[in-house]
Protein backbone atom coordinates (compact mmCIF):
# COMPACT_ATOMS: atom_id res chain seq x y z
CA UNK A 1 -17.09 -42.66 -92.85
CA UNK A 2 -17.13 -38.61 -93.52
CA UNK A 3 -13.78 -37.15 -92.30
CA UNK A 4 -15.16 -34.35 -90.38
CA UNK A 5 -16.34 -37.26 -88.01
CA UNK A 6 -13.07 -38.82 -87.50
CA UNK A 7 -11.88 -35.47 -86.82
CA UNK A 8 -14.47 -34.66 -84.42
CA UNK A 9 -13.70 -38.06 -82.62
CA UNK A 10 -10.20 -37.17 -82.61
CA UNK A 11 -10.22 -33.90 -81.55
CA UNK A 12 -13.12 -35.03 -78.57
CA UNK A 13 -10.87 -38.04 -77.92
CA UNK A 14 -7.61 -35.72 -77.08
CA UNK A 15 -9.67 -33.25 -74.76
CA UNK A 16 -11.24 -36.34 -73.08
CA UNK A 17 -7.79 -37.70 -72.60
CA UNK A 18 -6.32 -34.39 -71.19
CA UNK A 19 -9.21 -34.02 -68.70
CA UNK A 20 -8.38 -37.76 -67.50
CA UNK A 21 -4.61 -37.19 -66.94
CA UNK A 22 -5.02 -33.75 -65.10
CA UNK A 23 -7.80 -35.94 -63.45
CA UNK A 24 -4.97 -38.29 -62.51
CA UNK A 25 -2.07 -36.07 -61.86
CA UNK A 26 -3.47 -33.09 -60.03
CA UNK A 27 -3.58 -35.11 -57.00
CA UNK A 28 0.23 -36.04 -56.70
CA UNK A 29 1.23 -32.55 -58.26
CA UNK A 30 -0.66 -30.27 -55.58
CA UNK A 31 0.43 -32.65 -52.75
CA UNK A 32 4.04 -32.34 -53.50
CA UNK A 33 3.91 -28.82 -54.43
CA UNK A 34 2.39 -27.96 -50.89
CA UNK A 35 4.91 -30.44 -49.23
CA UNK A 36 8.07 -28.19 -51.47
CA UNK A 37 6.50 -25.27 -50.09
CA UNK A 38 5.93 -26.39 -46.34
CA UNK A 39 9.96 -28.23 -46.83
CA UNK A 40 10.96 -25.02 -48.64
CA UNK A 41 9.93 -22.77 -45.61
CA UNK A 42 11.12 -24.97 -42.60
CA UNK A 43 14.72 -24.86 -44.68
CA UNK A 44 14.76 -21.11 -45.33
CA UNK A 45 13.75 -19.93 -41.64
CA UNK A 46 16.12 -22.93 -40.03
CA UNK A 47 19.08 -22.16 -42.82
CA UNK A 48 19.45 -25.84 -43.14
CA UNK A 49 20.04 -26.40 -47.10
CA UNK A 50 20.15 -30.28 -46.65
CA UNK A 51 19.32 -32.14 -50.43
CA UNK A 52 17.65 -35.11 -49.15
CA UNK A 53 15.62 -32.90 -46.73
CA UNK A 54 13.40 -31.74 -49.61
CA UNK A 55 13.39 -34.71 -51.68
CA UNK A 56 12.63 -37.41 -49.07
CA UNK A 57 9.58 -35.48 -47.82
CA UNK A 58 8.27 -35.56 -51.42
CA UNK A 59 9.17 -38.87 -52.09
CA UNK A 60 7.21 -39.99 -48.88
CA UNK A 61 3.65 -37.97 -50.18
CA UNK A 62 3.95 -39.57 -53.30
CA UNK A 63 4.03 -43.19 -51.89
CA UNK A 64 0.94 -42.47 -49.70
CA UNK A 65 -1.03 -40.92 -51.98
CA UNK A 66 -0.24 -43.31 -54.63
CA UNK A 67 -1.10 -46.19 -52.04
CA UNK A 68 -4.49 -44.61 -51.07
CA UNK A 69 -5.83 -43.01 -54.31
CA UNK A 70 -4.25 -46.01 -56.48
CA UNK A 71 -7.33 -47.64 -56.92
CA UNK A 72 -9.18 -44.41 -57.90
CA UNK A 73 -6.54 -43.74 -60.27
CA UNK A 74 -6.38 -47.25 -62.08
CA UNK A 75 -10.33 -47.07 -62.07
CA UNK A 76 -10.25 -43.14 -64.00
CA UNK A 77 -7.70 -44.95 -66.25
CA UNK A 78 -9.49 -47.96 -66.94
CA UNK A 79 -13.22 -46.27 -67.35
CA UNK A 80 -11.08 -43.86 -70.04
CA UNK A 81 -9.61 -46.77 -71.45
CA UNK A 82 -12.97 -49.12 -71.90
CA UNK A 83 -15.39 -46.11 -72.44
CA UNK A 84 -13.41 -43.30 -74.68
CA UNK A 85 -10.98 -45.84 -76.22
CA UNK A 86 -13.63 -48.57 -76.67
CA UNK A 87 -14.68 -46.94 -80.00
CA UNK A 88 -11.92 -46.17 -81.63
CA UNK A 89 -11.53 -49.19 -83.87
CA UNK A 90 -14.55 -48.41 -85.47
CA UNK A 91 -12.65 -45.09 -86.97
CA UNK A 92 -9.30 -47.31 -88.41
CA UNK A 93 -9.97 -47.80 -92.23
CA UNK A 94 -7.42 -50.69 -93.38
CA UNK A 95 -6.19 -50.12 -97.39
């Protein structure tokens, strides 16, 4: 097998990977950056500079979201897995 096409399949495989993991973690990221904003805003106009306050609030979006979109998630991961990883042994030369 050429190198150029192991390279190609490498280099295809890494943006394919990126794409599924900002695929995965956009979701959770955006959610608990609007949730720090919204918590960030209620404790700068109230003057209440509680630590839990802003952590707890996160905490609680990330549960939900990874209880509804979970199954989305593991499917992403598992059509990356099956379909992008599924050829990759064909690329390992053993010596």
């Amino acid at each position: 097998m050429p190198t150029s096409d192991i390279l190609d399949h490498a280099v295809t495989l890494s943006q394919q990977a990126l794409v599924t993991a900002w695929t995965v973690l956009l979701p959770m990221l955006g959610a608990t950056l609007i949730v720090g904003l919204l918590v960030g805003i209620f404790q700068a106009t109230t003057q209440i500079q509680e630590q839990t306050l802003s952590f707890a609030p996160k905490l609680l979006v990330l549960t939900v979201i990874l209880f509804l979109a979970g199954p989305w998630f593991l499917r992403v991961l598992t059509d990356f897995a099956t379909q992008d990883l599924g050829g990759f042994w064909q690329y390992i030369v053993i010596h």
